[in-house]
C-alpha atoms as a PDB file:
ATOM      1  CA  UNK A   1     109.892  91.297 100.700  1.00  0.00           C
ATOM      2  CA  UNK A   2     107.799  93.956  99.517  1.00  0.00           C
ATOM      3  CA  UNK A   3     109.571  97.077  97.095  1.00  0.00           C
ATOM      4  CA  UNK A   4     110.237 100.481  98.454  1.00  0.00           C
ATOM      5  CA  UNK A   5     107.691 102.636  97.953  1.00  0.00           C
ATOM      6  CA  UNK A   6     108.998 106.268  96.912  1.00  0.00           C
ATOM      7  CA  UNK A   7     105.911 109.177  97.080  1.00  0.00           C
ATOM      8  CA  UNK A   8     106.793 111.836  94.418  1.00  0.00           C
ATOM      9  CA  UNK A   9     105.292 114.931  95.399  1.00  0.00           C
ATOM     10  CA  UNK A  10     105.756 118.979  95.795  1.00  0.00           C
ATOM     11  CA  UNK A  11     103.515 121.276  98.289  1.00  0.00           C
ATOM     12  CA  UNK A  12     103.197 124.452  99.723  1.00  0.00           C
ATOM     13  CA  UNK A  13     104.557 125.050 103.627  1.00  0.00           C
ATOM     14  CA  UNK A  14     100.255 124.795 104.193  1.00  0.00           C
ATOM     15  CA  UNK A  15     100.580 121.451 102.348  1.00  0.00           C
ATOM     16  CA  UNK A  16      98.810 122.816  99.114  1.00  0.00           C
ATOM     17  CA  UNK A  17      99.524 120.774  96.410  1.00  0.00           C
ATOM     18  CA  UNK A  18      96.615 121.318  93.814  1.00  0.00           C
ATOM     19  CA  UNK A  19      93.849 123.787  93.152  1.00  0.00           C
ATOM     20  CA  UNK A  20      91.370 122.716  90.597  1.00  0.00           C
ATOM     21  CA  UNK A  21      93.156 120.182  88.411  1.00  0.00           C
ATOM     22  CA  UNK A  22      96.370 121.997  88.506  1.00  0.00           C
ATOM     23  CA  UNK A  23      99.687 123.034  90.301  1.00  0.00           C
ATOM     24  CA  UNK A  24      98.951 126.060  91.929  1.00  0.00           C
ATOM     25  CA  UNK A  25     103.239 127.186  90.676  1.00  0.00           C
ATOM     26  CA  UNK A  26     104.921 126.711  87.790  1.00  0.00           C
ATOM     27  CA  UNK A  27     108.441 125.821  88.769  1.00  0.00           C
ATOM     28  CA  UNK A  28     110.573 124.394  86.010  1.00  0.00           C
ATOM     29  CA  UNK A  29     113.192 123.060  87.971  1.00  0.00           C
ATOM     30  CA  UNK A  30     110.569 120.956  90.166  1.00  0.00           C
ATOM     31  CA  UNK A  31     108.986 120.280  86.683  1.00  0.00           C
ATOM     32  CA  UNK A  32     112.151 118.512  85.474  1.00  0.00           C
ATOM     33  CA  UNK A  33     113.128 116.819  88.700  1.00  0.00           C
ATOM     34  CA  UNK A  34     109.773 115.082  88.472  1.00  0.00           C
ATOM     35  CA  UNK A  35     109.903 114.088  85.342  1.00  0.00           C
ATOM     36  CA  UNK A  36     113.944 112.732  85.627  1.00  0.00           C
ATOM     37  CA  UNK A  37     113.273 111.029  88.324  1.00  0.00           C
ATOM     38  CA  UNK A  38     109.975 109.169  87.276  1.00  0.00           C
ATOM     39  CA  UNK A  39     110.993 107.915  83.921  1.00  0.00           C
ATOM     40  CA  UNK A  40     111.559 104.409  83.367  1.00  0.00           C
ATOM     41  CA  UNK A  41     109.744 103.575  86.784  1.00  0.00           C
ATOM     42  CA  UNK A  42     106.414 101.898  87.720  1.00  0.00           C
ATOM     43  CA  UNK A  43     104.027 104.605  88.249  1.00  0.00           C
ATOM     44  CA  UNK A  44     100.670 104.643  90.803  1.00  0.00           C
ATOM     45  CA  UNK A  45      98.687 107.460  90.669  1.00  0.00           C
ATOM     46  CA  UNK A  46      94.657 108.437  90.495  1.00  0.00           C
ATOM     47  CA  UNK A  47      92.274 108.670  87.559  1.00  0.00           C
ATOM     48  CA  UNK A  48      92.595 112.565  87.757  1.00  0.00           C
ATOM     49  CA  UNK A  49      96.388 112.933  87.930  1.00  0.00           C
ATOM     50  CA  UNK A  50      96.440 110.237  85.561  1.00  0.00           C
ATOM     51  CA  UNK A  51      94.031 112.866  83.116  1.00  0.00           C
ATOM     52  CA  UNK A  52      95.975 115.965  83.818  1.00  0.00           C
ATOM     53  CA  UNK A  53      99.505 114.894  83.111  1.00  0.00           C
ATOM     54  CA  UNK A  54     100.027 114.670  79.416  1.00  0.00           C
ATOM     55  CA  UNK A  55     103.440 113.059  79.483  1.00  0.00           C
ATOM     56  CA  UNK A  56     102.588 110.565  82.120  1.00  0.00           C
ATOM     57  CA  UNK A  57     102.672 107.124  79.599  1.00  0.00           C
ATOM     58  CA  UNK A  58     106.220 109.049  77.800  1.00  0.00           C
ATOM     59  CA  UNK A  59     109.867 107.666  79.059  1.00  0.00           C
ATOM     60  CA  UNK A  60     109.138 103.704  79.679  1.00  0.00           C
ATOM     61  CA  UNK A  61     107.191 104.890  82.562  1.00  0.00           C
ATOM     62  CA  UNK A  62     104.409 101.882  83.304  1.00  0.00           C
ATOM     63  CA  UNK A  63     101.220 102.930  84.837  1.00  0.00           C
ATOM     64  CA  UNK A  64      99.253 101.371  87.311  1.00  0.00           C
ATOM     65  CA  UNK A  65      95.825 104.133  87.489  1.00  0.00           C
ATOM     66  CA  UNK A  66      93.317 103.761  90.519  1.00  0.00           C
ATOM     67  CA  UNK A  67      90.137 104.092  89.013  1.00  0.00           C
ATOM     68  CA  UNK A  68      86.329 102.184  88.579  1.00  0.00           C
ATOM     69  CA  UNK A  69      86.626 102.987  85.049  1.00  0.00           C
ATOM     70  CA  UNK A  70      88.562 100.263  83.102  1.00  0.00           C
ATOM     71  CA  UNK A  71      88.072 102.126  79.639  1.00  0.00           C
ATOM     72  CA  UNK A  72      91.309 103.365  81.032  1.00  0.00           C
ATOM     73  CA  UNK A  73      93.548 100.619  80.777  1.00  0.00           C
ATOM     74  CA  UNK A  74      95.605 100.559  77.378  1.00  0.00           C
ATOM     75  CA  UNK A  75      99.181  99.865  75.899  1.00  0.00           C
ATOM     76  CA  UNK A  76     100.907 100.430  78.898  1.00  0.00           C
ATOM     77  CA  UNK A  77      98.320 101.335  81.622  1.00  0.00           C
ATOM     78  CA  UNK A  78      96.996  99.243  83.732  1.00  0.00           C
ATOM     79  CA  UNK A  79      93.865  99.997  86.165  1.00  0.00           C
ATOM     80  CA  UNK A  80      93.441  98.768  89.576  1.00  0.00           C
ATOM     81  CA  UNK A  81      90.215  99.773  91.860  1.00  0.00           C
ATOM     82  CA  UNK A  82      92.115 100.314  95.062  1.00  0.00           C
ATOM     83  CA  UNK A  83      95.154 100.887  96.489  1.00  0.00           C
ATOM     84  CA  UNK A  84      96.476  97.287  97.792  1.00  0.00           C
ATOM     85  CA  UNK A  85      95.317  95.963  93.540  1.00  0.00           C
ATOM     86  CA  UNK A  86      97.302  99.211  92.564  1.00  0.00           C
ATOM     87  CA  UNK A  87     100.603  97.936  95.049  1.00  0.00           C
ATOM     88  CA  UNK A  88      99.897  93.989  94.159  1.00  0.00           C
ATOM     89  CA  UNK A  89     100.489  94.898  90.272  1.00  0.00           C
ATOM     90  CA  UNK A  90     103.140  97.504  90.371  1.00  0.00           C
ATOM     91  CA  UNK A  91     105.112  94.884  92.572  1.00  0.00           C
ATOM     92  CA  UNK A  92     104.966  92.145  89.729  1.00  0.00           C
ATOM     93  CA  UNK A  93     106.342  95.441  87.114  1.00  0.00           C
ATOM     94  CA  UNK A  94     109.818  95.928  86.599  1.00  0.00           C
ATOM     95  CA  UNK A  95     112.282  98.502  88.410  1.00  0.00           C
ATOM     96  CA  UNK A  96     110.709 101.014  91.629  1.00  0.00           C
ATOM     97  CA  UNK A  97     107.300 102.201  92.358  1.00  0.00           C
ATOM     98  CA  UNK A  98     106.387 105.551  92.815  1.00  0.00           C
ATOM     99  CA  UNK A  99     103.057 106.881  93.846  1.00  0.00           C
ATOM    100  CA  UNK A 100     102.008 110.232  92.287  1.00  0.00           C
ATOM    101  CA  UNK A 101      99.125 111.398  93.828  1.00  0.00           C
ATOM    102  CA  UNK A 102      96.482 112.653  94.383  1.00  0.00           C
ATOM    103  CA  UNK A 103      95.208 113.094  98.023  1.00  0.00           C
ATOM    104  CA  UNK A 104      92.922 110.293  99.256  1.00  0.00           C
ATOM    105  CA  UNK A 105      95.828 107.743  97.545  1.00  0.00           C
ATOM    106  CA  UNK A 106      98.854 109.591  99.538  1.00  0.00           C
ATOM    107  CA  UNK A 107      96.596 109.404 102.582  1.00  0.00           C
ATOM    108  CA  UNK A 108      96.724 105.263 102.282  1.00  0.00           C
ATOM    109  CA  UNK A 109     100.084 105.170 101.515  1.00  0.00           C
ATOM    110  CA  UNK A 110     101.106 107.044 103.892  1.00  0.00           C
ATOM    111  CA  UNK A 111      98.936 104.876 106.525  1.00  0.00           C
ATOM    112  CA  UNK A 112     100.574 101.836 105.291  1.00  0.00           C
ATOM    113  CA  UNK A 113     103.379  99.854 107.415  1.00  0.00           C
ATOM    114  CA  UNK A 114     106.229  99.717 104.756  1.00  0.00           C
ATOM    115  CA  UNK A 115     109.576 100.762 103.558  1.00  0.00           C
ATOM    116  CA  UNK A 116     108.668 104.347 101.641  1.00  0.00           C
ATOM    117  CA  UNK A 117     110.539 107.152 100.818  1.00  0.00           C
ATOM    118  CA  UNK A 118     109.010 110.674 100.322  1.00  0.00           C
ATOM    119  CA  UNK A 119     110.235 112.791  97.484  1.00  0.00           C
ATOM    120  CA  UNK A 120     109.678 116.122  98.538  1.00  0.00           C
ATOM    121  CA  UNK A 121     109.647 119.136  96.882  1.00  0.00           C
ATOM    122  CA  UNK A 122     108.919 121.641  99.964  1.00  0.00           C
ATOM    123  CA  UNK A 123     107.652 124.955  98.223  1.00  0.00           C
ATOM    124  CA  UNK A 124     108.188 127.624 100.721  1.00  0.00           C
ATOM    125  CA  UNK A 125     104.820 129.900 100.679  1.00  0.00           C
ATOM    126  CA  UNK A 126     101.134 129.392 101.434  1.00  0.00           C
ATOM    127  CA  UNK A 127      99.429 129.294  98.509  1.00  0.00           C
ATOM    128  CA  UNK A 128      95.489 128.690  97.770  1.00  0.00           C
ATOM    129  CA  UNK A 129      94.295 125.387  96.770  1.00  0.00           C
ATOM    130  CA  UNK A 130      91.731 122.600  97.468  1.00  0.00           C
ATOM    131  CA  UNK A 131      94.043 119.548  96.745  1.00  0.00           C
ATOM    132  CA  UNK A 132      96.189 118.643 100.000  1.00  0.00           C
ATOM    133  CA  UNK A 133      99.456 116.687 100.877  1.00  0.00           C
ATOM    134  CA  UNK A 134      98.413 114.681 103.941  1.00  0.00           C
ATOM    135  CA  UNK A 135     100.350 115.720 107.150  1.00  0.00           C
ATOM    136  CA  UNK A 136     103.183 113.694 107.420  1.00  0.00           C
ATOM    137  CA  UNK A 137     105.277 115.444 109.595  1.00  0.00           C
ATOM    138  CA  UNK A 138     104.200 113.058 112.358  1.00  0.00           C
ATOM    139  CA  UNK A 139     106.056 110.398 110.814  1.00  0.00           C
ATOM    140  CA  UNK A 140     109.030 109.032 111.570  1.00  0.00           C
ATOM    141  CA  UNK A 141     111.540 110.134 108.975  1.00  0.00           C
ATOM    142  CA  UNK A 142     115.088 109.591 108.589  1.00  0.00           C
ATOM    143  CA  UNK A 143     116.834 112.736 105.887  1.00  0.00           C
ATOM    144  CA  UNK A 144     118.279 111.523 102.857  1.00  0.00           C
ATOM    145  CA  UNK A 145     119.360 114.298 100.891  1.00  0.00           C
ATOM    146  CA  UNK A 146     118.391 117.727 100.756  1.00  0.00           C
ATOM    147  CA  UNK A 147     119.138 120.822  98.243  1.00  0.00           C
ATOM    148  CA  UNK A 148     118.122 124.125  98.210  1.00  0.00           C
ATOM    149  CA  UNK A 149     115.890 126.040  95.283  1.00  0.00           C
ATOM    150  CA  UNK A 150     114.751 129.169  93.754  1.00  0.00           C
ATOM    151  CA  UNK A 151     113.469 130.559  90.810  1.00  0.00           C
ATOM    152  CA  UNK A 152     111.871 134.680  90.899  1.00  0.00           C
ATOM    153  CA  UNK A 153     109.063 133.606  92.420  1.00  0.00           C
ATOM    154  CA  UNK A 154     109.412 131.033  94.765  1.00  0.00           C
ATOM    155  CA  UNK A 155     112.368 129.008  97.407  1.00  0.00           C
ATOM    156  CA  UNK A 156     111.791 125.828  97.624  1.00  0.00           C
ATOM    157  CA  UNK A 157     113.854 122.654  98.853  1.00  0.00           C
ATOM    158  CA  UNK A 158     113.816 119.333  97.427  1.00  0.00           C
ATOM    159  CA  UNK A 159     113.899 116.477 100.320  1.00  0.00           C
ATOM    160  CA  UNK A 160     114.447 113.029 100.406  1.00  0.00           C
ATOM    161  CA  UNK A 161     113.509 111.065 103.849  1.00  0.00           C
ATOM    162  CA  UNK A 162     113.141 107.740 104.407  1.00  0.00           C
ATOM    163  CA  UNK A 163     110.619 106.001 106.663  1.00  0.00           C
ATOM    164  CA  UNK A 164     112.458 104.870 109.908  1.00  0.00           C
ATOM    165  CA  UNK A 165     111.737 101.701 110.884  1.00  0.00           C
ATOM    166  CA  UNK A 166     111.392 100.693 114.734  1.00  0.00           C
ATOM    167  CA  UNK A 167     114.994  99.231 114.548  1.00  0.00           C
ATOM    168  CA  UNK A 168     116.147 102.685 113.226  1.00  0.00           C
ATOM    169  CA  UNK A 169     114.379 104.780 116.012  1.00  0.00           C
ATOM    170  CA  UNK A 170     117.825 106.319 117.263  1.00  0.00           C
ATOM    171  CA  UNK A 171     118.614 107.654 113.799  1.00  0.00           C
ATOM    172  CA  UNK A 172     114.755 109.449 113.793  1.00  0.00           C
ATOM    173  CA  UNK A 173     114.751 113.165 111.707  1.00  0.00           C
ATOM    174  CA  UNK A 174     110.796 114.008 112.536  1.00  0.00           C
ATOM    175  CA  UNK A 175     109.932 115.198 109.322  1.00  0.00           C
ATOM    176  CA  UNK A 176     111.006 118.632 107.580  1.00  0.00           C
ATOM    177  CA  UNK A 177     111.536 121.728 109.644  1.00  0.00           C
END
């Protein structure tokens, strides 16, 4: 049986999640969260995102990077040129799997028929950006946990929802409201 995946991600009530290469906030408490909770796992995430996070091979986390470009691969890092290589080698790493972005790679993770759990940190503005979260409000989720957020410049919740499975359909949460 395949692992869990768990998508790690935070964006904007217009699903903004990136302009340029960077996080259109600065929110240390989602900054943290993040980083707690994706130390120690198996990571999956783009050539960019990959580029742009500086601590991303820090805390035993073990990479798995989607890219054509296997220059990249090192102590710790693999490379895989597509999503289903990415999944097929972070299932033969230790511990979960957590997918990190960016946009195309949440879009076919997203499409895919398995056991996931979104990690959502739900920033409550519209903010500009060119990097999206793909809808996923038409999913079937089920609400794990949920806790409230706020710094001086922006609310923000922190979700957890699980995929519901078609044996799970009387238990169905339709996304975030």
């Amino acid at each position: 049986m395949p692992k869990m995946i768990n998508l790690m991600v935070a964006c904007a009530e217009n699903r903004v999640m990136g302009r340029g290469t960077k996080l259109p906030w600065h929110i240390p408490e989602d900054q943290k969260f993040f980083h707690d909770e994706t130390a120690g796992k198996s990571i999956i995430l783009g050539r960019i995102c990959y580029q742009t996070w500086p601590r991303a091979r820090e805390d035993g986390r073990r990479l798995v990077v989607i890219t054509s470009n296997p220059s990249l691969a090192t102590d710790g890092v693999q490379v895989a040129r597509s999503v289903p290589e990415a999944l097929a080698l972070a299932e033969e790493l230790p511990g979960e799997i957590y997918v990190n972005g960016g946009e195309r790679i949440f879009e076919e993770v997203l499409a895919l028929d398995r056991p996931m759990r979104l990690h959502l940190t739900q920033v409550h503005a519209v903010v500009e950006g060119d990097v999206f979260f793909p809808e996923w409000r038409h999913i079937a989720w089920r609400e794990v946990s949920r806790r409230e957020g706020s710094d001086a410049n922006f609310s923000y919740t922190f979700l957890a929802l699980e995929r519901v499975v078609a044996s799970d359909k009387d238990e169905v949460r339709r996304g975030p409201v």
